[in-house]
C-alpha atoms as a PDB file:
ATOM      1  CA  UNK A   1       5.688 -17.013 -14.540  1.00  0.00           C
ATOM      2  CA  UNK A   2       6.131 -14.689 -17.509  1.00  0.00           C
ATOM      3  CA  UNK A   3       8.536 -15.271 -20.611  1.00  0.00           C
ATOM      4  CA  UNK A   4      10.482 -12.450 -19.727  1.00  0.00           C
ATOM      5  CA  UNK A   5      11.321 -13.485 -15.988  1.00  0.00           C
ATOM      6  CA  UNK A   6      12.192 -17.509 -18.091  1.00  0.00           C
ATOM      7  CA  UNK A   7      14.895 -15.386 -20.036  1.00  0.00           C
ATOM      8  CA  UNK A   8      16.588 -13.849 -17.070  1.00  0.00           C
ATOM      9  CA  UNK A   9      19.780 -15.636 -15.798  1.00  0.00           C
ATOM     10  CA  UNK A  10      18.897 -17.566 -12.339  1.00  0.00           C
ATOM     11  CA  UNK A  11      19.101 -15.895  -9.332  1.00  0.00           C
ATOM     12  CA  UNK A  12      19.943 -17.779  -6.121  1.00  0.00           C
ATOM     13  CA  UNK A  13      18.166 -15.061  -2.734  1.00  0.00           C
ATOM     14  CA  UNK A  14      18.441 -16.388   0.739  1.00  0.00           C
ATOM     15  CA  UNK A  15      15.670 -15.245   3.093  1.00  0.00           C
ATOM     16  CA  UNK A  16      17.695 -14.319   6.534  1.00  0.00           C
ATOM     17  CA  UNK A  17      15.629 -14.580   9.721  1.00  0.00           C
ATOM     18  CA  UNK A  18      13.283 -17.857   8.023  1.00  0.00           C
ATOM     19  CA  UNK A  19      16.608 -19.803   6.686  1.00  0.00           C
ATOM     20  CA  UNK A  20      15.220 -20.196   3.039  1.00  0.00           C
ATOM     21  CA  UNK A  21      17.424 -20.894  -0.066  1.00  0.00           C
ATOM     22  CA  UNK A  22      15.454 -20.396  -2.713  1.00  0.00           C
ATOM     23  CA  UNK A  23      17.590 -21.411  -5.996  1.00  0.00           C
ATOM     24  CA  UNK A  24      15.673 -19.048  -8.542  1.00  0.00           C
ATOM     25  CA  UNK A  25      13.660 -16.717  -7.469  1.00  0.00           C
ATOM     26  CA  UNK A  26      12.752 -15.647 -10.934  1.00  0.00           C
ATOM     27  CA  UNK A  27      11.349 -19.389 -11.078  1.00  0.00           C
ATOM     28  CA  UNK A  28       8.452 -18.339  -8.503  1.00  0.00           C
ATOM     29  CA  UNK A  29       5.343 -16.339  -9.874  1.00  0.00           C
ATOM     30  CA  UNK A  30       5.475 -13.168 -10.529  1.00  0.00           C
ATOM     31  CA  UNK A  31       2.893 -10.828  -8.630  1.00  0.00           C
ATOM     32  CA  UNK A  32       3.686  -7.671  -9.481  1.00  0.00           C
ATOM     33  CA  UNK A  33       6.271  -5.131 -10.553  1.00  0.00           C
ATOM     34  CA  UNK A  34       7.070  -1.048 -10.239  1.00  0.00           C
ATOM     35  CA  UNK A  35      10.439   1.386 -10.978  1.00  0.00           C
ATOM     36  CA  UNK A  36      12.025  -0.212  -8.042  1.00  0.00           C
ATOM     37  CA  UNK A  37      11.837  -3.667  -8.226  1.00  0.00           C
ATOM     38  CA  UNK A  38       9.704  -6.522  -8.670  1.00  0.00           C
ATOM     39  CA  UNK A  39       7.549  -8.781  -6.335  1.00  0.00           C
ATOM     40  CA  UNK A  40       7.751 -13.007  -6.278  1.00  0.00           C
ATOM     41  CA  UNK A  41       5.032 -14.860  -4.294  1.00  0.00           C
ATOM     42  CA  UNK A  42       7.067 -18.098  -2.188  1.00  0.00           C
ATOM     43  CA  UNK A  43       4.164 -19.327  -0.289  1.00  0.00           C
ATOM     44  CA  UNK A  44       2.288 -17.184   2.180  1.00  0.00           C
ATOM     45  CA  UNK A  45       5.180 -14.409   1.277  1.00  0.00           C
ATOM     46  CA  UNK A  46       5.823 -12.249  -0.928  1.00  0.00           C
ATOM     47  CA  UNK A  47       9.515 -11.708  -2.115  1.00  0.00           C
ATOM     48  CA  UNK A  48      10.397  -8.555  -3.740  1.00  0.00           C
ATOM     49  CA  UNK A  49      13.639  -7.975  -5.454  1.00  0.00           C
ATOM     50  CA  UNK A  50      15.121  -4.551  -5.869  1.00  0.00           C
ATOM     51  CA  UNK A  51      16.101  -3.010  -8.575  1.00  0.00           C
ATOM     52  CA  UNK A  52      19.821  -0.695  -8.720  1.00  0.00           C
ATOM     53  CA  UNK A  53      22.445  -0.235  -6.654  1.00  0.00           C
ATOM     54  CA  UNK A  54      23.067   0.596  -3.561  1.00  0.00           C
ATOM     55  CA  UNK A  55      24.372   4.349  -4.710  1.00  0.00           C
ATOM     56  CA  UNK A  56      21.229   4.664  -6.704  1.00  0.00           C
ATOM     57  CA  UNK A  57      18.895   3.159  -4.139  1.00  0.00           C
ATOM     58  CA  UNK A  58      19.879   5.955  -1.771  1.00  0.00           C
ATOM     59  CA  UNK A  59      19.985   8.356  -4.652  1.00  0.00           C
ATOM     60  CA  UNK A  60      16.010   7.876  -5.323  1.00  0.00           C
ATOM     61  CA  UNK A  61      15.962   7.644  -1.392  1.00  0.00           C
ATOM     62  CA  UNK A  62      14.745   3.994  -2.102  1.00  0.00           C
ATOM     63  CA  UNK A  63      14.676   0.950   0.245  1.00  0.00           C
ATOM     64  CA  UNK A  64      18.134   0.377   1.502  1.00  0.00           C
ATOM     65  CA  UNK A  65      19.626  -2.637   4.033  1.00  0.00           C
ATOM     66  CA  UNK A  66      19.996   0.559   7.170  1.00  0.00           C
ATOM     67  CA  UNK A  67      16.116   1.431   6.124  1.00  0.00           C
ATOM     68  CA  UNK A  68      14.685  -1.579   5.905  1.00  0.00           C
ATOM     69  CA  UNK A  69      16.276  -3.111   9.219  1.00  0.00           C
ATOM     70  CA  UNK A  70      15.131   0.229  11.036  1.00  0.00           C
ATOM     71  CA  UNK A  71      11.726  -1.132   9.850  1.00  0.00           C
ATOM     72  CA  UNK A  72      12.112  -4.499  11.024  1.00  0.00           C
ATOM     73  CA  UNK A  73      13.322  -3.726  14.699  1.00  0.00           C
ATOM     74  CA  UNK A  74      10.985  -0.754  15.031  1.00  0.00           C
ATOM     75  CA  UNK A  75       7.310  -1.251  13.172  1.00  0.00           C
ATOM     76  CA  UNK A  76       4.309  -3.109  14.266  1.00  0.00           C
ATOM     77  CA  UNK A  77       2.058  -2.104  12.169  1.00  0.00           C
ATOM     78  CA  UNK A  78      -1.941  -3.539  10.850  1.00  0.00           C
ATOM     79  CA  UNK A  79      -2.742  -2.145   7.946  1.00  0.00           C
ATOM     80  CA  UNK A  80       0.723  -1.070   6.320  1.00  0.00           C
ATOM     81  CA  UNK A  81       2.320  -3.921   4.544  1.00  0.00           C
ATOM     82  CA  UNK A  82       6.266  -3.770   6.136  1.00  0.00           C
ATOM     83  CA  UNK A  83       8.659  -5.929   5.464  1.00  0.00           C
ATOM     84  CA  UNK A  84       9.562  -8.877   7.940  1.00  0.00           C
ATOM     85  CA  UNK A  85      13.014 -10.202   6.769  1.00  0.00           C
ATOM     86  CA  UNK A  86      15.483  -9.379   4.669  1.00  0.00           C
ATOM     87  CA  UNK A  87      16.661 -10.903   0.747  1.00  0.00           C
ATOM     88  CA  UNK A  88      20.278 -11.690   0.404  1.00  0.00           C
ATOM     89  CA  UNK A  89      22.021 -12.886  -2.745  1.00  0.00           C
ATOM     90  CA  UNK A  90      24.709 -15.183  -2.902  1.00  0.00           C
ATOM     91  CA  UNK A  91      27.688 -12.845  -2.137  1.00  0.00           C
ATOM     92  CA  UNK A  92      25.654 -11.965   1.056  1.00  0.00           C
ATOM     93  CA  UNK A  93      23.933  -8.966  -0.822  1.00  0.00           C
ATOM     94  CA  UNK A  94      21.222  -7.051   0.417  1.00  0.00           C
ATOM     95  CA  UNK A  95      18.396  -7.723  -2.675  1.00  0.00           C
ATOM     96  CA  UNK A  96      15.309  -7.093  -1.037  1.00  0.00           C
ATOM     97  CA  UNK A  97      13.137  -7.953   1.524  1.00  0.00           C
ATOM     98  CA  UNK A  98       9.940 -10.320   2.515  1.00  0.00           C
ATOM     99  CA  UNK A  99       6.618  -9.073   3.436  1.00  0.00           C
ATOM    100  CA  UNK A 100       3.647 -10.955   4.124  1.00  0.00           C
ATOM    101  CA  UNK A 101       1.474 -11.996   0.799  1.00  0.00           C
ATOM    102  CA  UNK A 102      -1.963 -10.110   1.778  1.00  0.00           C
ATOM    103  CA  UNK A 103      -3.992 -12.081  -1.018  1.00  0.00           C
ATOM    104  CA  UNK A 104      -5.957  -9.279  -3.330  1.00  0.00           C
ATOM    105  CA  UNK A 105      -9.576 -10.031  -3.810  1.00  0.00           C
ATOM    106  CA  UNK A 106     -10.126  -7.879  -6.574  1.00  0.00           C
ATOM    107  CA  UNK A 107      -8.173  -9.128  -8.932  1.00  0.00           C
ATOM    108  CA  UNK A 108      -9.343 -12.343 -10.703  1.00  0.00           C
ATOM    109  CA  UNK A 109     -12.769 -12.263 -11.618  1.00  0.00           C
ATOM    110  CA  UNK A 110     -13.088 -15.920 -11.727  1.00  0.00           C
ATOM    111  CA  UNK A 111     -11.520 -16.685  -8.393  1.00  0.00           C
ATOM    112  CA  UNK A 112     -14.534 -17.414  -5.756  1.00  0.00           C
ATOM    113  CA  UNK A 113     -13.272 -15.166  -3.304  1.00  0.00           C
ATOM    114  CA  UNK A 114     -13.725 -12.439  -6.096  1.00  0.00           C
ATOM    115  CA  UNK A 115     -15.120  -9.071  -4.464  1.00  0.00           C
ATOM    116  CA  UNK A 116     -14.864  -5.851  -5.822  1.00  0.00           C
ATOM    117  CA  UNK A 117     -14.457  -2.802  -3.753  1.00  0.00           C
ATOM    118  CA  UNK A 118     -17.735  -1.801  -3.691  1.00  0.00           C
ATOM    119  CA  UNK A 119     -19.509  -4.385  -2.296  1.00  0.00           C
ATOM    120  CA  UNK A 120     -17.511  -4.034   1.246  1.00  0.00           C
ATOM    121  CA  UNK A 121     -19.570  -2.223   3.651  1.00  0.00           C
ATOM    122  CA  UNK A 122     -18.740   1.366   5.241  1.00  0.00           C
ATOM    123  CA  UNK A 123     -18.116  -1.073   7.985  1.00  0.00           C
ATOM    124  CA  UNK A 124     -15.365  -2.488   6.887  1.00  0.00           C
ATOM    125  CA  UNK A 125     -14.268   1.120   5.392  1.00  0.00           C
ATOM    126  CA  UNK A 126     -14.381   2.598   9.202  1.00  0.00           C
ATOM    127  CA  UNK A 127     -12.508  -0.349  10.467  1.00  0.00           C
ATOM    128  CA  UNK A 128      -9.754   0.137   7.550  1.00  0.00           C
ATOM    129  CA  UNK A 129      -9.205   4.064   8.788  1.00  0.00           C
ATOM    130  CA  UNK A 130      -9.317   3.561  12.500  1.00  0.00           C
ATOM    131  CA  UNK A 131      -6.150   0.528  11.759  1.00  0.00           C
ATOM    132  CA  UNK A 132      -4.600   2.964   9.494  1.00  0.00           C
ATOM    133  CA  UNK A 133      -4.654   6.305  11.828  1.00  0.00           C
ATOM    134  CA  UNK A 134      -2.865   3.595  14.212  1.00  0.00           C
ATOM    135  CA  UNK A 135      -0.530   2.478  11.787  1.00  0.00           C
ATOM    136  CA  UNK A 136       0.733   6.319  10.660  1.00  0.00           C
ATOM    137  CA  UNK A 137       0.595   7.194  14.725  1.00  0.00           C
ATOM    138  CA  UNK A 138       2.943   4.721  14.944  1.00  0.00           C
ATOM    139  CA  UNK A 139       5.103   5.470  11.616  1.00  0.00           C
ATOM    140  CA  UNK A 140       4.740   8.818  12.839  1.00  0.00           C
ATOM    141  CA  UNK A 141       6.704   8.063  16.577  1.00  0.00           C
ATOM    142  CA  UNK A 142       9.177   5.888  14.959  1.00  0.00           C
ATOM    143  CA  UNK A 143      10.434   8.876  13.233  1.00  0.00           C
ATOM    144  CA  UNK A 144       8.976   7.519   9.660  1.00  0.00           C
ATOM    145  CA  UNK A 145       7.227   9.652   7.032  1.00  0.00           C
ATOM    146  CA  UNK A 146       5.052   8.053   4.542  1.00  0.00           C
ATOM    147  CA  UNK A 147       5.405   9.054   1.078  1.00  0.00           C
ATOM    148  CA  UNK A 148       4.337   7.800  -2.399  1.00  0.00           C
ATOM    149  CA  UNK A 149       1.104   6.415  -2.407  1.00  0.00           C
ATOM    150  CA  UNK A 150       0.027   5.219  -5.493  1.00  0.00           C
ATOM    151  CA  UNK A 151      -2.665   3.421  -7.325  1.00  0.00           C
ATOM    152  CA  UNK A 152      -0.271   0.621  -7.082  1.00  0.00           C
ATOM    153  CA  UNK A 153      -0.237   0.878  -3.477  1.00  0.00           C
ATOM    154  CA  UNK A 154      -3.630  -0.747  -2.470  1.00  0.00           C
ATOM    155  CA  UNK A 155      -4.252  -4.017  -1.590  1.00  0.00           C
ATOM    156  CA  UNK A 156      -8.500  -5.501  -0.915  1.00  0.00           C
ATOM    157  CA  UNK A 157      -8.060  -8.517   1.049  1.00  0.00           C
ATOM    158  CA  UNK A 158     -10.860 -10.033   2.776  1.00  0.00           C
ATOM    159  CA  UNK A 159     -10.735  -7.681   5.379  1.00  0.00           C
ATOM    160  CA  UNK A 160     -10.695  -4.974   3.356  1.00  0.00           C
ATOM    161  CA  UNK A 161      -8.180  -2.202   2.668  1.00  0.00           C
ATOM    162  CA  UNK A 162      -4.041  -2.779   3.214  1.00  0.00           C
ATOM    163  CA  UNK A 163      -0.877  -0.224   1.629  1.00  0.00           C
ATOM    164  CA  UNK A 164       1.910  -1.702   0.494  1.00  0.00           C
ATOM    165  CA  UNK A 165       5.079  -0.321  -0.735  1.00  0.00           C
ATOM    166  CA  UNK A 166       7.301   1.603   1.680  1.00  0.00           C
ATOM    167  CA  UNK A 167       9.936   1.643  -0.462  1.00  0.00           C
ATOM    168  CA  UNK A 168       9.913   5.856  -0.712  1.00  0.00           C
ATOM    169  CA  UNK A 169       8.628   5.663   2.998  1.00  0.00           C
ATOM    170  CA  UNK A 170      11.965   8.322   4.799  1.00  0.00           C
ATOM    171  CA  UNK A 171      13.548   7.463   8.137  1.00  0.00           C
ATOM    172  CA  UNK A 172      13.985  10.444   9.748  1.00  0.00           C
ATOM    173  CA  UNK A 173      16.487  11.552  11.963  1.00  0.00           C
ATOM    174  CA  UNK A 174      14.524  13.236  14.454  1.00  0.00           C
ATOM    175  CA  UNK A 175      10.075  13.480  14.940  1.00  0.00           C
ATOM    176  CA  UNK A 176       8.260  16.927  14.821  1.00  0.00           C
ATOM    177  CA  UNK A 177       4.972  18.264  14.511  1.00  0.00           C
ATOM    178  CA  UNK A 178       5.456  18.536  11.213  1.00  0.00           C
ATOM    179  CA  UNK A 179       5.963  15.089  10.605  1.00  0.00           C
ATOM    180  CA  UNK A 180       2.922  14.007  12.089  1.00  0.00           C
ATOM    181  CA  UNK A 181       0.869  16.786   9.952  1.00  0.00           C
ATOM    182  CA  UNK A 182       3.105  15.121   6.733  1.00  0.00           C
ATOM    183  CA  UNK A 183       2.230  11.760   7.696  1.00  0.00           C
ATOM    184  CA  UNK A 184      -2.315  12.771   7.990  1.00  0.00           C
ATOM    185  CA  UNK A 185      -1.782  14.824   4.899  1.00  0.00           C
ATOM    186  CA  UNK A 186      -0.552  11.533   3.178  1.00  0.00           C
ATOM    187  CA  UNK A 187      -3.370   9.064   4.733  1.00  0.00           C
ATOM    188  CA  UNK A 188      -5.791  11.857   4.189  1.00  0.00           C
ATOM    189  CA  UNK A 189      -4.828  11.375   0.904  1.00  0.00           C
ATOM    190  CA  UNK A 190      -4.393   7.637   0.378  1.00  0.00           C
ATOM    191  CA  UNK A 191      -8.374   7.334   1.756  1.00  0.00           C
ATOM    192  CA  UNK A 192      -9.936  10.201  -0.955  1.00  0.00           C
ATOM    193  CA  UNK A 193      -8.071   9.042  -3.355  1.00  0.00           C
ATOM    194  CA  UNK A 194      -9.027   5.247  -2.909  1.00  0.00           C
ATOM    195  CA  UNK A 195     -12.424   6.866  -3.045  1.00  0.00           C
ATOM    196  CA  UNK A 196     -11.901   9.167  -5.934  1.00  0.00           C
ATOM    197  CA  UNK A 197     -11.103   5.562  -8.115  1.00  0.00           C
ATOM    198  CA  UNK A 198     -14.419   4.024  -7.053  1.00  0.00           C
ATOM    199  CA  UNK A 199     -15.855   7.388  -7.414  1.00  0.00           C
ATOM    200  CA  UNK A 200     -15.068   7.879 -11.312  1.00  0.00           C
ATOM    201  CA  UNK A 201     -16.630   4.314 -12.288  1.00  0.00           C
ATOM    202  CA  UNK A 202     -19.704   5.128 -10.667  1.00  0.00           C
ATOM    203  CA  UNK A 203     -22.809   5.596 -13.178  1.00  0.00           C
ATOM    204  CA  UNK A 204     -23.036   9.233 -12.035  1.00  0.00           C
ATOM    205  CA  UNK A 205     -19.784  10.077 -13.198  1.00  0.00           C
ATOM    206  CA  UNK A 206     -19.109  12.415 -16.139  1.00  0.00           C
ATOM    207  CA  UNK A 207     -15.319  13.392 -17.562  1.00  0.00           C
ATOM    208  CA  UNK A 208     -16.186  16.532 -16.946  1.00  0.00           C
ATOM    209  CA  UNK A 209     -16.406  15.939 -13.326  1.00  0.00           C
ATOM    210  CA  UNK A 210     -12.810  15.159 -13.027  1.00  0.00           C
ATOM    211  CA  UNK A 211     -11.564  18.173 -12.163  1.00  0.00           C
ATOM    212  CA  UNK A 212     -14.071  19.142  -8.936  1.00  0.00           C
ATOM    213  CA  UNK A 213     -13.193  15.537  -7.618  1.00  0.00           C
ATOM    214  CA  UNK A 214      -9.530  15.857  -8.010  1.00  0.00           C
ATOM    215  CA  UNK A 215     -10.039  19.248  -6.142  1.00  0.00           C
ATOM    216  CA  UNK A 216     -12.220  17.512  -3.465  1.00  0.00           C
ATOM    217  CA  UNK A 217      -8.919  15.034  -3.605  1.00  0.00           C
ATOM    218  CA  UNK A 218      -6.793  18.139  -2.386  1.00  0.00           C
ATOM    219  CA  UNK A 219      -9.176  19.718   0.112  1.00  0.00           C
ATOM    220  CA  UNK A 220      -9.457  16.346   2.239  1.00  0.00           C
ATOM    221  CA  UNK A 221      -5.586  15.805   2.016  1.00  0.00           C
ATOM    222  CA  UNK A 222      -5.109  19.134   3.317  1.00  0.00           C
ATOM    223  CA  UNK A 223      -8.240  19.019   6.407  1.00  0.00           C
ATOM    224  CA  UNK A 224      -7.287  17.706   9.730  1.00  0.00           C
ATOM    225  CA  UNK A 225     -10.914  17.033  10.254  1.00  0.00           C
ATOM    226  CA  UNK A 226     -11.396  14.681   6.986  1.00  0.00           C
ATOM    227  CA  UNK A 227     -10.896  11.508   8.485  1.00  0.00           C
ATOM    228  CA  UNK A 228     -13.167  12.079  11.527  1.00  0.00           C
ATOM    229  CA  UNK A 229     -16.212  14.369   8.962  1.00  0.00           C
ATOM    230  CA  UNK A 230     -16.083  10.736   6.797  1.00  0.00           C
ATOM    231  CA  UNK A 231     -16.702   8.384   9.910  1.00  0.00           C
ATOM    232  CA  UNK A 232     -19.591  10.587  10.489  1.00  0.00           C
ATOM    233  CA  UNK A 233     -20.969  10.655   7.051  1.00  0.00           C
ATOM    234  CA  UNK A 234     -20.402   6.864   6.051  1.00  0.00           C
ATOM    235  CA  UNK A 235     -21.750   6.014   9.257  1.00  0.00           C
ATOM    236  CA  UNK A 236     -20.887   2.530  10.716  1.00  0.00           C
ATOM    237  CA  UNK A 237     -23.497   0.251   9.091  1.00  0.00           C
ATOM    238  CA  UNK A 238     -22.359  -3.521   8.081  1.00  0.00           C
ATOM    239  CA  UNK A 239     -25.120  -3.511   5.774  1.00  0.00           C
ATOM    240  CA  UNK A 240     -24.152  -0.442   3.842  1.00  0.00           C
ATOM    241  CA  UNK A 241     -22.204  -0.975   0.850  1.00  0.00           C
ATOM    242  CA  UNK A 242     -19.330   1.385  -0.068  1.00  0.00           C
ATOM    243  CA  UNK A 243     -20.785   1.394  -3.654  1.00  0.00           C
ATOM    244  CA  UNK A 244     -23.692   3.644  -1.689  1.00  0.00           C
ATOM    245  CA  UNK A 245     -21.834   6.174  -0.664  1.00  0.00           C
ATOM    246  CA  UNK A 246     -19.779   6.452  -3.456  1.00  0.00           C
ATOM    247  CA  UNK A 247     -23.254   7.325  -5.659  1.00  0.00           C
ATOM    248  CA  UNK A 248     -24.413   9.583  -3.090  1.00  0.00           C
ATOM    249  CA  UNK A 249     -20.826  11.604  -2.989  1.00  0.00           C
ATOM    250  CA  UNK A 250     -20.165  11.616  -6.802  1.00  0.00           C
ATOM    251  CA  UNK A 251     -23.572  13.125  -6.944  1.00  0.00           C
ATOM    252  CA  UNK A 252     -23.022  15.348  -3.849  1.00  0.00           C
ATOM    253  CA  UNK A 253     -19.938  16.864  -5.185  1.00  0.00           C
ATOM    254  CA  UNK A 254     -21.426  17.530  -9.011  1.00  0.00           C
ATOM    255  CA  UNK A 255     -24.794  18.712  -8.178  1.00  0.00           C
END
C-alpha cells in the first residue's frame, strides 16, 4: 500500500451481491489508478473506487450505478474485463464496482510467472481476437459502444490478452449499423495499437518510423477486413512467437 492511500481517512465499501464489509478499503493494495478512480486488489477481485460525483460522473459520461447494473444483468463477456457487483459506501452509496483480478504477467520481472508480450505465440494472439470479436458482437447487441482504449487498458494474463476499463464504455438507447461499425473501428484499433507498442521496441525500429506506424494504426482501425487480413498473415502456429511477427511487420512497413 502506498503512503498516500495510509494518509487518506478510512473508507468503510460494502460489496453487494458477495456480502463483504470491508472496513478500509484504502488498507488493501493498491493495483492501479486513472482520472476516474482507483483500483484495490481484495483477493481474487479487484475493487475499484470511483472518483466524483454522481453529476460529474454522468458529466464525463463515466461509470454510473444505471450503467454499471445494465452491465451486470446484460454482459457475458471473455475477454472484456466487466464488472460483477457493485461498491457501496456506508450511506448505501454507489462507489464503484468489482471485477475479477485477471493477474498481469508482465509486470514484475522477478515474479516466476514473468512473460513479456512477445514471447506468446500468434496462437495465443488468434485466440485473443476470435474471444474479442465475440465479446464486441455481444457489446454490440446489448446496445453498448466501446470507447477509450488506452495503453492503460491491457491486461497479459496467462492466457494472453484481456481490456479492462469500461468506464467511458456508452449504453445506448437503441443498436444500429453504425454501432456495430463504431464498436470494429474501436477493436480494430485496440489490436494495432497493442501491436504498434511491441512494434516500437523492436530492434528494427527507428523514431523516424513513428509516423508510417501510427498511420498503419489508422488504416487498420478504419478496414473492415483488418482483423480477418491479420489471422491470415500471423498464421495460427503455437510455436511462433509474437516477437516474430512484430520484426517482420516493423520491417514490412519501413522498407
Amino acid at each position: 500500500m502506498s503512503n498516500k492511500n495510509k494518509n487518506l481517512e478510512p473508507k468503510e465499501v460494502r460489496l453487494v451481491e458477495n456480502k463483504i464489509i470491508i472496513p478500509n478499503i484504502y488498507s488493501l493494495k493498491r493495483l492501479g489508478a486513472g482520472h476516474d478512480g482507483i483500483v484495490f486488489r481484495y483477493g481474487d477481485l479487484a475493487l475499484k473506487l470511483l472518483k466524483y460525483d454522481i453529476n460529474k460522473r454522468k458529466e464525463k459520461d463515466l461509470m454510473t450505478f444505471s450503467k454499471v447494473n445494465y452491465f451486470l444483468e446484460t454482459l457475458d463477456l471473455k475477454r472484456v474485463v466487466a464488472p460483477i457487483d457493485i461498491l457501496l459506501d456506508t450511506d448505501g452509496i454507489f462507489a464503484g464496482y468489482v471485477m475479477e483480478c485477471i493477474e498481469d504477467v508482465t509486470k514484475d520481472h522477478k515474479d516466476p510467472s514473468y512473460k513479456p508480450p512477445g514471447e506468446f505465440s500468434c496462437l495465443d494472439l488468434a485466440y485473443a481476437i476470435a474471444e474479442l470479436e465475440e465479446d464486441f458482437s455481444n457489446l454490440t447487441e446489448a446496445r453498448v459502444r466501446a470507447e477509450d482504449i488506452n495503453r492503460g487498458s491491457y491486461i497479459i494474463s496467462t492466457d494472453f490478452l484481456h481490456v479492462c476499463d469500461m468506464d467511458k464504455f456508452h449504453r445506448l438507447s437503441s443498436t444500429s449499423k453504425g454501432t456495430a461499425d463504431l464498436n470494429l473501428r474501436t477493436l480494430n484499433f485496440a489490436i494495432a495499437k497493442f501491436l504498434y507498442f511491441l512494434m516500437v521496441k523492436t530492434e528494427f525500429y527507428r523514431k523516424e518510423h513513428n509516423k508510417t506506424l501510427n498511420n498503419w494504426v489508422k488504416k487498420s482501425s478504419n478496414s473492415r477486413t483488418f482483423l480477418k487480413e491479420l489471422s491470415v498473415e500471423i498464421g495460427s502456429s503455437s510455436s511462433t512467437q509474437i516477437a516474430e511477427y512484430v520484426d517482420y511487420k516493423v520491417k514490412k512497413l519501413t522498407r
